[in-house]
Protein backbone atom coordinates (compact mmCIF):
# COMPACT_ATOMS: atom_id res chain seq x y z
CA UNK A 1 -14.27 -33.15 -32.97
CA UNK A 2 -16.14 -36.21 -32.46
CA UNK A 3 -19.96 -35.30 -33.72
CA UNK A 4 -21.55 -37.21 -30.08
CA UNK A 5 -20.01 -33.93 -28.78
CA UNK A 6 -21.88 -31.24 -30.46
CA UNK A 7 -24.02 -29.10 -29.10
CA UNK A 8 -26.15 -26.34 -30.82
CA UNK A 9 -28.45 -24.03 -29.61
CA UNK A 10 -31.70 -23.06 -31.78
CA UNK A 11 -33.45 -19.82 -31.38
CA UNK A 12 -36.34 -19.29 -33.13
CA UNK A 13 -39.61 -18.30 -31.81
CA UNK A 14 -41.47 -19.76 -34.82
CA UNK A 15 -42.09 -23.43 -33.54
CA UNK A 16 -42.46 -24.96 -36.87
CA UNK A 17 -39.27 -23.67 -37.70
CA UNK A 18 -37.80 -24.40 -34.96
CA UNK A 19 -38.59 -28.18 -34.78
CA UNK A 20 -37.60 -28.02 -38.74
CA UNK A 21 -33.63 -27.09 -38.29
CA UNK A 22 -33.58 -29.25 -34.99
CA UNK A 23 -34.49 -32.14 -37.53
CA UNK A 24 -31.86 -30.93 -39.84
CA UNK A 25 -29.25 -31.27 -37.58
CA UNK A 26 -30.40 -34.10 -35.56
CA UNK A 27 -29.65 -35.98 -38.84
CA UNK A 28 -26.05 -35.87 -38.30
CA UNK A 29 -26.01 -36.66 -34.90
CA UNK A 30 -25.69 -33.58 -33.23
CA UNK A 31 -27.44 -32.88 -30.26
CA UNK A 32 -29.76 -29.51 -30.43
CA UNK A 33 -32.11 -27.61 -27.58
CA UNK A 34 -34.61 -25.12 -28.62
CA UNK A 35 -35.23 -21.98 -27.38
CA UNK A 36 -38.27 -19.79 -28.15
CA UNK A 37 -36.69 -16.20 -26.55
CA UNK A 38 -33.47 -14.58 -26.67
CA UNK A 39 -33.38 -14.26 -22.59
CA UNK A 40 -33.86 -18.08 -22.25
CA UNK A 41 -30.58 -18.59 -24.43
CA UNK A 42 -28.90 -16.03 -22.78
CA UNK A 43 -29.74 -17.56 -19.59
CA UNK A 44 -28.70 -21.24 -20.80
CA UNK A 45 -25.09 -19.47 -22.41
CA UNK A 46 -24.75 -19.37 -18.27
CA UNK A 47 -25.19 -22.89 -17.67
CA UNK A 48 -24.17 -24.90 -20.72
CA UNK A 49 -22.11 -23.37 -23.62
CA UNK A 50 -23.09 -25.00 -26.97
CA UNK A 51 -20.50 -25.09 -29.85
CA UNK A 52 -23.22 -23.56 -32.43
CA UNK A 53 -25.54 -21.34 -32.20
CA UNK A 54 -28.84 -21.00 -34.74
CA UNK A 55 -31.19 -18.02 -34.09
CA UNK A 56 -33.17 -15.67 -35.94
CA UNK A 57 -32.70 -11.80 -35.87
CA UNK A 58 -36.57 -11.25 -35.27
CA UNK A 59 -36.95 -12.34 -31.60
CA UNK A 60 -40.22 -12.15 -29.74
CA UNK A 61 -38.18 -10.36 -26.65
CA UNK A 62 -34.88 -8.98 -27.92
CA UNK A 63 -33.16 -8.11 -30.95
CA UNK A 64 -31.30 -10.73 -31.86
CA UNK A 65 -28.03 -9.23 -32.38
CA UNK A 66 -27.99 -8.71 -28.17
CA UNK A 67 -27.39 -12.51 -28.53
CA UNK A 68 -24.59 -12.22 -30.35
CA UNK A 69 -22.46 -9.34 -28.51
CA UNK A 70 -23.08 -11.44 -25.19
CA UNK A 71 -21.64 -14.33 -27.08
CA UNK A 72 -18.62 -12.39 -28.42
CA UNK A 73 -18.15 -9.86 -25.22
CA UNK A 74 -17.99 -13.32 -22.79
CA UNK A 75 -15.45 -14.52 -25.52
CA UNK A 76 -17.25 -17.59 -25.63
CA UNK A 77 -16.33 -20.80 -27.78
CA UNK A 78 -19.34 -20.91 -29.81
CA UNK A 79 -20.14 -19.94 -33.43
CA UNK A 80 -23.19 -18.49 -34.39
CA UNK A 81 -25.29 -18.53 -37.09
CA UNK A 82 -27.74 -15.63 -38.14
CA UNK A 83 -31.04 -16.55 -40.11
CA UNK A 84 -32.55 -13.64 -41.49
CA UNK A 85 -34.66 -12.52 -44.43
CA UNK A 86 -33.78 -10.52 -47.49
CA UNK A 87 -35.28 -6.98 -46.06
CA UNK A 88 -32.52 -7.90 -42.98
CA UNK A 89 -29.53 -7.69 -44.72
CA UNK A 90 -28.46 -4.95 -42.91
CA UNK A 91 -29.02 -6.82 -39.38
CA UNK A 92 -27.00 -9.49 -41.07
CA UNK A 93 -23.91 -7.23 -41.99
CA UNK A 94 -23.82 -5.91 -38.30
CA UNK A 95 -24.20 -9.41 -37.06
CA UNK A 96 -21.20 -10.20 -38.63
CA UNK A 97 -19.45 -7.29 -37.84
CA UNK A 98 -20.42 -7.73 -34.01
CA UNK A 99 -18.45 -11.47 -34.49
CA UNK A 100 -21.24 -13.98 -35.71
CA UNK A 101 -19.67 -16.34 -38.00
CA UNK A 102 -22.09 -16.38 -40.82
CA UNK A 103 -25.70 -15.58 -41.67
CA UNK A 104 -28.25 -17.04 -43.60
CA UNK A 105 -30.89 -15.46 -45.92
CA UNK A 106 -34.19 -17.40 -45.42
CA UNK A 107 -35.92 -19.76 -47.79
CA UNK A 108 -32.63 -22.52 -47.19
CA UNK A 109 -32.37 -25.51 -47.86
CA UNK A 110 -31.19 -28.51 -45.38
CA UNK A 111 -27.83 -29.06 -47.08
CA UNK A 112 -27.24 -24.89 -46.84
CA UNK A 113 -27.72 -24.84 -43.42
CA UNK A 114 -25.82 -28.02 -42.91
CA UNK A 115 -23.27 -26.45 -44.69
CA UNK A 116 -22.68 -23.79 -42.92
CA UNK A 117 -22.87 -25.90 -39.25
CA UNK A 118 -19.87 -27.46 -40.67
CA UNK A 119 -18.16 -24.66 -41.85
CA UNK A 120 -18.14 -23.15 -38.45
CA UNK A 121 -17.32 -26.57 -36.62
CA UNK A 122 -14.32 -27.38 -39.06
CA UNK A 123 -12.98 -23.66 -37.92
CA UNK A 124 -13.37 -24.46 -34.06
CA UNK A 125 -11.49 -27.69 -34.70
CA UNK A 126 -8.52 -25.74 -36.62
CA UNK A 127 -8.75 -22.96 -34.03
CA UNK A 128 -8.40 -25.97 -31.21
CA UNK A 129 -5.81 -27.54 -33.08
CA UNK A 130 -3.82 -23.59 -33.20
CA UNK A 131 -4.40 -23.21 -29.73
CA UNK A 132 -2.43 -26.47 -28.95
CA UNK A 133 0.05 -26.06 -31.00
CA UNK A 134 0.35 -22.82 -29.26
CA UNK A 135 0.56 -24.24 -25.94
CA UNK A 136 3.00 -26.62 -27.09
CA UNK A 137 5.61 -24.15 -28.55
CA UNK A 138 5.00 -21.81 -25.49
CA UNK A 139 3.54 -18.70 -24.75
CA UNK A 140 5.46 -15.09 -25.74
CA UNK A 141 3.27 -13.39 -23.47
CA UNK A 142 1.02 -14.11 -20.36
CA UNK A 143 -1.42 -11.19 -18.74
CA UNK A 144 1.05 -8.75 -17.91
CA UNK A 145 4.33 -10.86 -18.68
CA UNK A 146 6.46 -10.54 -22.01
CA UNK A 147 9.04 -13.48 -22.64
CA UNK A 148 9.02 -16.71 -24.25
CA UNK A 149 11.73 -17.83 -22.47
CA UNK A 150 12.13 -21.63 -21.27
CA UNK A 151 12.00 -20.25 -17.56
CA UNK A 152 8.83 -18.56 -18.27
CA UNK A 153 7.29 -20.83 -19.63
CA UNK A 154 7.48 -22.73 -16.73
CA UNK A 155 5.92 -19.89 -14.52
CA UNK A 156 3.15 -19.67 -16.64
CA UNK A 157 2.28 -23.49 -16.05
CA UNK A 158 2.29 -23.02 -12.44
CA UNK A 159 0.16 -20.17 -12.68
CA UNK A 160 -2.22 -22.04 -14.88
CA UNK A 161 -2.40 -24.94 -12.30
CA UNK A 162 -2.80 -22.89 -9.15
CA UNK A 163 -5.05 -19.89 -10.28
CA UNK A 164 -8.05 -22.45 -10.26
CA UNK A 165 -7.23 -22.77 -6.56
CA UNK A 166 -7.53 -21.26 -3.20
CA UNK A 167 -4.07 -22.11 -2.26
CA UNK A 168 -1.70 -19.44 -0.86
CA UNK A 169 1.31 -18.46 -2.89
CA UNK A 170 4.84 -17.21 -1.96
CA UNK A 171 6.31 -15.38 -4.83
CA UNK A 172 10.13 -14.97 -4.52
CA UNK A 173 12.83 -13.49 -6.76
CA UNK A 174 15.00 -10.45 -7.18
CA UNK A 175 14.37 -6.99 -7.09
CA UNK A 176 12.75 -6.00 -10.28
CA UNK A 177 11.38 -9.68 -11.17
CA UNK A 178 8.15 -8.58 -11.50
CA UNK A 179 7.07 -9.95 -8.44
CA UNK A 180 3.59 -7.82 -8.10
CA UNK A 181 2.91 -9.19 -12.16
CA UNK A 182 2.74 -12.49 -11.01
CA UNK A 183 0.57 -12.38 -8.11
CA UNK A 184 -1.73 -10.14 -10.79
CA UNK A 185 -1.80 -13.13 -13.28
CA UNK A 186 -2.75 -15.49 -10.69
CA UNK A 187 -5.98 -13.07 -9.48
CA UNK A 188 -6.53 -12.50 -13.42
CA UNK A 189 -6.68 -16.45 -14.34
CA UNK A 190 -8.37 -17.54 -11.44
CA UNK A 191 -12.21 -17.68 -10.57
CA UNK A 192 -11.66 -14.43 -8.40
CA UNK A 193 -11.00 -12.30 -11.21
CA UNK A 194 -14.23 -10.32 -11.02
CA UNK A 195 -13.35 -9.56 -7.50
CA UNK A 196 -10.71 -7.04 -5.69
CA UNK A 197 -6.94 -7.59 -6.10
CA UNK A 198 -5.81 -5.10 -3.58
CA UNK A 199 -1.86 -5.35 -3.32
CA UNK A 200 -0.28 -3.86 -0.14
CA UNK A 201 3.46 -2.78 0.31
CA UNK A 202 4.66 -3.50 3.43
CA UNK A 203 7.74 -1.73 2.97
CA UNK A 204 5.99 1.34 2.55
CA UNK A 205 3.54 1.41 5.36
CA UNK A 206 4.90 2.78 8.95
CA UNK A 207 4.76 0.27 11.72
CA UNK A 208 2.10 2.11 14.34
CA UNK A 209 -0.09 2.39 11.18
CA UNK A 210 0.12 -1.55 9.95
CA UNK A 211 -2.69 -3.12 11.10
CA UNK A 212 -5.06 -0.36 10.46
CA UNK A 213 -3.84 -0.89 6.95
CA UNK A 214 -4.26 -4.49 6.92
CA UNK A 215 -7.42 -5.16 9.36
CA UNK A 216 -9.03 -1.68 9.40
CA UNK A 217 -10.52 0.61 12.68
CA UNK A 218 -13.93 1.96 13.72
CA UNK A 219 -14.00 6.19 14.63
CA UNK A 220 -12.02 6.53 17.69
CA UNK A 221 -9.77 3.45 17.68
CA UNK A 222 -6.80 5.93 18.29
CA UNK A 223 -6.12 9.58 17.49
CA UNK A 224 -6.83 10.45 13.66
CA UNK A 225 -9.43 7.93 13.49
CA UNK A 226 -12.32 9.81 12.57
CA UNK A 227 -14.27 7.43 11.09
CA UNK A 228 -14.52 3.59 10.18
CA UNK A 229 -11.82 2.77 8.08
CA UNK A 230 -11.70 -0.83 5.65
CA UNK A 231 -8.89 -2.50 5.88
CA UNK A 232 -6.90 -4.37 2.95
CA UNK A 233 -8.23 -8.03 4.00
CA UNK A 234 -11.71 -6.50 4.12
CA UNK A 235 -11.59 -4.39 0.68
CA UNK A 236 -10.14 -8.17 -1.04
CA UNK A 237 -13.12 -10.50 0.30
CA UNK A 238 -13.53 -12.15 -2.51
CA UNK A 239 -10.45 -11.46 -4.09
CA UNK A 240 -7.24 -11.53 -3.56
CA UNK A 241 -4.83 -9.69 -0.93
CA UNK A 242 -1.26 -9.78 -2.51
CA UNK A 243 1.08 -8.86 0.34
CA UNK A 244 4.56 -7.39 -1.17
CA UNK A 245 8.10 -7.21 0.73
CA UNK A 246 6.59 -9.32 3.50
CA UNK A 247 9.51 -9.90 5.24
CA UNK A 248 8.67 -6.15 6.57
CA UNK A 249 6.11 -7.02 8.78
CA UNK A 250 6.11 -6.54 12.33
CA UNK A 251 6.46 -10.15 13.73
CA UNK A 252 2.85 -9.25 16.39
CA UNK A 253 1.05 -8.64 13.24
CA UNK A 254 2.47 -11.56 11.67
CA UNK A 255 0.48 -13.22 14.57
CA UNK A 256 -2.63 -11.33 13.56
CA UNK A 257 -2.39 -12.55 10.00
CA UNK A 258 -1.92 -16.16 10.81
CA UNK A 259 -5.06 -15.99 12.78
CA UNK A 260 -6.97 -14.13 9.84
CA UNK A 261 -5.41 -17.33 7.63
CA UNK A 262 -6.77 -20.18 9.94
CA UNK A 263 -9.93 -18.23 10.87
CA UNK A 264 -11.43 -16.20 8.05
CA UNK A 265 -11.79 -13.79 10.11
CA UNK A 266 -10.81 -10.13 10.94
CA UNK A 267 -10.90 -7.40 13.10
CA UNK A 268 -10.98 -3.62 12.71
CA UNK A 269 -8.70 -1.79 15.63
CA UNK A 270 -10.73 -1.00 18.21
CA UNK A 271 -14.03 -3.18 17.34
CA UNK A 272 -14.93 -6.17 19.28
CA UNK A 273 -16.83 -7.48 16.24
CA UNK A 274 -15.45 -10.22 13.99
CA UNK A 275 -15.77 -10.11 10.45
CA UNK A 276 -16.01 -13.33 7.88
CA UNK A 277 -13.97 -12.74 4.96
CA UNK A 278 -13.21 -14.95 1.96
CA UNK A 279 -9.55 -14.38 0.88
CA UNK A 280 -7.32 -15.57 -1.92
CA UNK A 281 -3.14 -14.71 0.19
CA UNK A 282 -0.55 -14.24 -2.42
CA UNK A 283 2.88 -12.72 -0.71
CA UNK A 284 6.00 -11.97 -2.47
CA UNK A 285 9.78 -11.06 -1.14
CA UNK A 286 13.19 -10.70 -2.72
CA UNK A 287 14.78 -12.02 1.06
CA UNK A 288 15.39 -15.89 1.10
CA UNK A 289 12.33 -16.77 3.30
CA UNK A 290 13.84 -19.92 5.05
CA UNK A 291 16.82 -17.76 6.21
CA UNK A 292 14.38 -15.24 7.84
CA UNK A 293 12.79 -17.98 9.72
CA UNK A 294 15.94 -19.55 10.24
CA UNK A 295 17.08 -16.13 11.79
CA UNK A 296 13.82 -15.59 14.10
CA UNK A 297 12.67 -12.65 11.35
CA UNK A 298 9.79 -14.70 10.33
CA UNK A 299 7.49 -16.60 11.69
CA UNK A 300 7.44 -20.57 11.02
CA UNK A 301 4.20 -21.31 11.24
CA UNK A 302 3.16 -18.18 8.97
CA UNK A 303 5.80 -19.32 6.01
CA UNK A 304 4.23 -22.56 5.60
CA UNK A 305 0.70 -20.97 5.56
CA UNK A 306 1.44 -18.85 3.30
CA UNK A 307 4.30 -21.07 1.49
CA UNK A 308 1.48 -23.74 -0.10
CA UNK A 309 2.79 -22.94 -3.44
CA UNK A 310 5.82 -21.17 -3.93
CA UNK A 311 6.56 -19.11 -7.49
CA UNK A 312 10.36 -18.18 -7.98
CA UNK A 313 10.94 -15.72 -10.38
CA UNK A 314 14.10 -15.71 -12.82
CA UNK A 315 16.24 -12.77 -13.29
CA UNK A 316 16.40 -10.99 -16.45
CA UNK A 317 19.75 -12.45 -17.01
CA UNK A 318 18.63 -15.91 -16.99
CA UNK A 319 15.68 -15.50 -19.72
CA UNK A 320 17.44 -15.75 -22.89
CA UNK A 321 15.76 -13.33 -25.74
CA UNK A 322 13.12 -11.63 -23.48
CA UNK A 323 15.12 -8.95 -22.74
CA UNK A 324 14.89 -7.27 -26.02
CA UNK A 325 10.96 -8.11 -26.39
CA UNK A 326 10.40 -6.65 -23.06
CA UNK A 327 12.99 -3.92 -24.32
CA UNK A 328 10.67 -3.58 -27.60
CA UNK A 329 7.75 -3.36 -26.15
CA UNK A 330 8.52 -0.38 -23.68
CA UNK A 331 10.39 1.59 -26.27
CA UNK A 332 7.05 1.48 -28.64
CA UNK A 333 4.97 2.24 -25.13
CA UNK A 334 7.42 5.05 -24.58
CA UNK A 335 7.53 6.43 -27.96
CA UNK A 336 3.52 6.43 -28.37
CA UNK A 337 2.78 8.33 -24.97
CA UNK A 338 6.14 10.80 -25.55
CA UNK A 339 4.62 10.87 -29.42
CA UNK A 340 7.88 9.81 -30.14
CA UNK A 341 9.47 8.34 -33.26
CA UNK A 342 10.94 5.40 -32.00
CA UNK A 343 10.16 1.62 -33.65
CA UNK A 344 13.28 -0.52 -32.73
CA UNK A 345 17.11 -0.67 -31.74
CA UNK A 346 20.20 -0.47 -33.75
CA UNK A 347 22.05 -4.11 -34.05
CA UNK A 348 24.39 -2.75 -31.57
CA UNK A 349 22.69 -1.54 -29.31
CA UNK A 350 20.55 -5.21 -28.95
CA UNK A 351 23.82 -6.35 -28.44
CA UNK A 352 24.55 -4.57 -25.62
CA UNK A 353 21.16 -5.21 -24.02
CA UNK A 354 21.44 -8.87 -24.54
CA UNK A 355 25.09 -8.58 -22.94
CA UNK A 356 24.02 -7.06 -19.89
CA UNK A 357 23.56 -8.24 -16.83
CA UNK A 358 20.51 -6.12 -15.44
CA UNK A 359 20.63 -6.76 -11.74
CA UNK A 360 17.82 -4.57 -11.26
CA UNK A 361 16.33 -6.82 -13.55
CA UNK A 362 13.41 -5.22 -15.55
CA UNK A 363 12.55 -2.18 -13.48
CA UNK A 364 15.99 -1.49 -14.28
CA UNK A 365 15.66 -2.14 -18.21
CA UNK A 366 12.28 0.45 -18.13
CA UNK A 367 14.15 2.52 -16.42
CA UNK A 368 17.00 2.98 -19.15
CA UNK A 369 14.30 2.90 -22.27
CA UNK A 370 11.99 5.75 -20.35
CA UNK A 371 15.50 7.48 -20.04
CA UNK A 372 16.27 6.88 -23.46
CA UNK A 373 13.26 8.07 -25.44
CA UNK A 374 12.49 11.43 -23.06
CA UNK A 375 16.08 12.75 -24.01
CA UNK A 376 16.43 11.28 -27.84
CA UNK A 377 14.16 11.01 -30.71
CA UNK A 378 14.39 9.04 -33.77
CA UNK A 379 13.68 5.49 -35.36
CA UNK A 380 16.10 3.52 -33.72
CA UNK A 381 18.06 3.63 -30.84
CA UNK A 382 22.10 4.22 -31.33
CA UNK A 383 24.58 3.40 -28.69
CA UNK A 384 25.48 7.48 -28.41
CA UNK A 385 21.38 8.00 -26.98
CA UNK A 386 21.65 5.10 -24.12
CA UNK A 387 21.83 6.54 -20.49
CA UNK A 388 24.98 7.47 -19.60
CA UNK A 389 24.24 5.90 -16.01
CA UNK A 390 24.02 2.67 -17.66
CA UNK A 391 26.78 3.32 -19.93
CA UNK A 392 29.02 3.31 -16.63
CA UNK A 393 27.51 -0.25 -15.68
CA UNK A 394 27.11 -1.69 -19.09
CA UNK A 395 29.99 -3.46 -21.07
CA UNK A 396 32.24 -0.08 -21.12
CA UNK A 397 32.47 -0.05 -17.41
CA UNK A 398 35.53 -1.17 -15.77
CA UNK A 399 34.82 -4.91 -14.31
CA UNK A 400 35.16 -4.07 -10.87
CA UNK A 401 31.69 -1.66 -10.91
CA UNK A 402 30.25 -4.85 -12.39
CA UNK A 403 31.04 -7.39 -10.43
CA UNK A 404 30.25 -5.18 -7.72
CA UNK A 405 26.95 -4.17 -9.40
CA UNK A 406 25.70 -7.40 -10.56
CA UNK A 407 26.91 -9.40 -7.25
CA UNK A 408 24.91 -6.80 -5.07
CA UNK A 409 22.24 -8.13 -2.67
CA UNK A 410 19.33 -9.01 -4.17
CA UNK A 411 17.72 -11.61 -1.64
CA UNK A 412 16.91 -8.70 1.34
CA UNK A 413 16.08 -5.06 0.99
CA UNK A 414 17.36 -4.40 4.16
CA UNK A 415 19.86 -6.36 4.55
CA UNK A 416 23.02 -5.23 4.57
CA UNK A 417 25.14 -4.08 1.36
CA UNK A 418 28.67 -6.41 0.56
CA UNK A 419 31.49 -6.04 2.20
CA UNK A 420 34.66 -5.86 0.68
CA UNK A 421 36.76 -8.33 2.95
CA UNK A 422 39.63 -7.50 1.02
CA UNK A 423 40.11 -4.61 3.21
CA UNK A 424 39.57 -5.66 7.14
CA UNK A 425 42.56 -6.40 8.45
CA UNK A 426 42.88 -10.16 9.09
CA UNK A 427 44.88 -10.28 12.27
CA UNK A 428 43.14 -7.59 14.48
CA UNK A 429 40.04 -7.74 15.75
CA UNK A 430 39.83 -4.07 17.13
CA UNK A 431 39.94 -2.78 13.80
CA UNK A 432 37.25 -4.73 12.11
CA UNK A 433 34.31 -2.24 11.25
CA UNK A 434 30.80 -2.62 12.41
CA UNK A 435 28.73 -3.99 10.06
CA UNK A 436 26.53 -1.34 9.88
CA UNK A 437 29.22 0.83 8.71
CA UNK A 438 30.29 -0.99 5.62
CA UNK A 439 26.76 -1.23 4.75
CA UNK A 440 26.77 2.93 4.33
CA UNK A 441 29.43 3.18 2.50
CA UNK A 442 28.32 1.05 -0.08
CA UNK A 443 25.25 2.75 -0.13
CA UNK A 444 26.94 6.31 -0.24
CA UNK A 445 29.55 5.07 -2.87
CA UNK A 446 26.96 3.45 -5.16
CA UNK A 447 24.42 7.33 -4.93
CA UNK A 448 28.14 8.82 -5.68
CA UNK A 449 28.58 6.77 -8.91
CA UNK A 450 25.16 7.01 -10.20
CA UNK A 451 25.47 10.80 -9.81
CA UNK A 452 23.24 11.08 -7.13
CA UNK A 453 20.21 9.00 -8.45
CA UNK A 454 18.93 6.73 -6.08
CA UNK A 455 16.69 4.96 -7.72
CA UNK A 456 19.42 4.04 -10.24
CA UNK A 457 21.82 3.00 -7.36
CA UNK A 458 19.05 0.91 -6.42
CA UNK A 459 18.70 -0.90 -8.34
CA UNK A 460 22.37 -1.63 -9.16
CA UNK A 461 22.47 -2.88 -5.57
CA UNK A 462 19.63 -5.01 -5.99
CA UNK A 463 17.00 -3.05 -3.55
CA UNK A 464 14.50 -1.08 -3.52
CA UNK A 465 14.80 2.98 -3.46
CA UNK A 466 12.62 3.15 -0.70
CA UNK A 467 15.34 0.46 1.31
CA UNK A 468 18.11 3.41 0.53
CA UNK A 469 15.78 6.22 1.65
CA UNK A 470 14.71 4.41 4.69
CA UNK A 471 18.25 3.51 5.92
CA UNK A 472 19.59 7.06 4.88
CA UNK A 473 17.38 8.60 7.57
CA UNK A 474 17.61 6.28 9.74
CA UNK A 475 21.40 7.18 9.99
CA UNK A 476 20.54 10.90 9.40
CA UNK A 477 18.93 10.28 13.24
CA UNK A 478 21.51 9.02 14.75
């Protein structure tokens, strides 16, 4: 750390001493402000963050050791030194406790205090020197993310880059992918993060009742309204609105969303008033966005809006060693809420995991370690305690259930199931199924298999339950 650099802040309200350890440190180049109060360091802390600070426990204003939880709670870089005097001690031990670096037990000398400025610079510049070695060997975890996998890694970097922006981000992958995570990370590491992150499934939300969801409505905007109502875009000014399975909206509101895009502005159903709001987009599907447009499902000019940065997220089968920290990690989870035994897995049973394919990626994997520890206790996890559901689709399972299970749809939640083209006739067109048909009975064969769980034969066909449940009525009604 070149010395030029250095900045430290002194706060002592005795001016003579004040003007005394300035000198000191002066001597060595360093550059040094004085402050007589501990609210006029605070308030500088806001506006300049020095890599040492000097102050004295016996403040005209505060107790000095409010200077040094702010420092700590804001987690900022700066190391700071406690003066006090020998009846302190006691302040001093706390101070340390509450993270200062070290005190300093008044009469010193120049070359103590000196001392111990260097001390606490030579541990910033080792700490520095950690942190990019850290960044060069990759991180093992990231906000809500577990993995140290090369394809990680690199989502992490894009995160990095476009959290400090305002840029809209399209977050694609398969069910399961952790899709919501992501745009979570991006909210977290970006200025907004003191701010709403409200996330919205569109999925989930019935079509007469979308834009109320999304824009709001005053009292009386249509029956059941019976009184003002904020809407999603409204409840994230400031934030960030992260719109999930996006490929479900309803291609008028699509419209409506553009405009809120372009404009920065909303407007409740049935007001005439528009609102300014200040919104961070992030959207996520697991459909392949340029084939909806392609197809007329999606709206062109909305996709690149929203499509400034795209974010595709790799399957669990294409991240190496993750899936048994992941696995670790919600076994330990588990086994601490369950009060549960539970600290690892048997070598064969990592086997397996690493093996598998998981095309319901990691919702999948929690769902077979929740399984696992509710029905089984112990210190590690044998083959005999897995699920027997994923027994069927693991390793043991003839290769036709795979192949069906792992080559299941995973770009479209609604789109329809494989068809096994093996069996239409190739000659005669009369007899070719609808399409709509041969989408059910994959569905109804896959709820069969899995015993009747449907979130299970979810996600072995690469959607999301509330895809099965919606098409299962939907032919229920007719």
């Amino acid at each position: 750390m070149a010395k030029k650099t250095v900045l430290i802040y002194i706060v002592e309200d005795s001016v003579p001493s004040a003007m005394l350890y300035k000198s000191y440190v002066e001597t060595l180049g360093y550059k040094a402000k004085v402050f007589h109060t501990g609210m006029d360091a605070i308030a500088a802390l806001n506006d300049e963050v020095p890599q040492i600070l000097i102050q004295d426990i016996q403040l005209p204003d505060i107790n000095g050791l409010e200077i040094v939880r702010e420092v700590t709670e804001a987690e900022l870089p700066t190391k700071t030194i406690v003066i006090t005097s020998n009846t302190e001690l006691d302040y001093a031990v706390e101070a340390t406790k509450s993270g200062a670096f070290d005190f300093i037990e008044k009469p010193f000398t120049r070359d103590r205090l000196l001392v111990t400025v260097a001390n606490a610079l030579k541990q910033t510049e080792l700490m520095d020197q950690v942190q990019v070695f850290s960044d060069a060997l990759g991180k093992d975890s990231y906000y809500d993310f577990i993995g140290s996998s090369p394809a990680m890694q690199v989502v992490y970097k894009i995160i990095d880059n476009v959290a400090r922006s305002k840029a809209s981000v399209f977050i694609t992958g398969e069910s399961g992918t952790g899709k919501e995570l992501c745009a979570s990370a991006i909210h977290q590491a970006s200025p907004r993060s003191k701010s709403n992150f409200v996330p919205v499934n569109c999925a989930a939300i019935p079509k007469d009742l979308f834009e109320s969801e999304i824009f709001g409505h005053v009292k009386g905007a249509f029956s059941g309204a019976t009184a003002d109502r904020q809407g999603a875009a409204e409840m994230a000014d400031g934030g960030t609105l992260f719109l999930d399975e996006i490929g479900e909206m309803d291609m008028n509101l699509q419209a409506k969303l553009l405009r809120l895009i372009q404009s920065g502005t909303l407007q409740r159903v049935g007001s005439s008033t528009l609102q300014k709001v200040d919104v961070r987009f992030v959207c996520a599907t697991n459909r392949d966005p340029v084939l909806e447009v392609a197809e007329g499902r999606f709206r062109e000019d909305l996709y690149y809006r929203l499509n400034v940065v795209p974010i595709d997220l790799p399957p669990l089968r294409a991240r190496d060693n993750d899936v048994l920290d992941i696995a670790v990690f919600l076994l330990r989870k588990f086994s601490r809420e369950m009060n549960k035994g539970f600290t690892g897995f048997a070598p064969e049973v990592e086997k397996r995991l690493l093996e598998y394919e998981w095309p319901g990626n990691v919702r999948e994997l929690q769902n077979v370690i929740e399984n696992t520890v509710i029905m089984n206790d112990g210190e590690l996890v044998s083959e005999v305690m897995l699920p027997e559901s994923f027994n069927k689709f693991s390793s043991r399972a003839p290769a036709s259930v795979n192949t069906a299970a792992s080559t299941a749809y995973a770009s479209s939640p609604t789109s329809p199931a494989p068809v096994d083209t093996s069996k239409l006739p190739a000659t005669d067109e009369e007899d070719i199924q609808p399409l709509w048909q041969s989408e059910k009975q994959t569905i109804e064969q896959a709820i069969k298999i899995c015993q009747g769980n449907i979130p299970v034969a979810a996600a072995r066909l690469g959607v999301s339950p509330s895809t099965i449940y919606r098409k299962l009525k939907s032919w229920e009604d007719n």
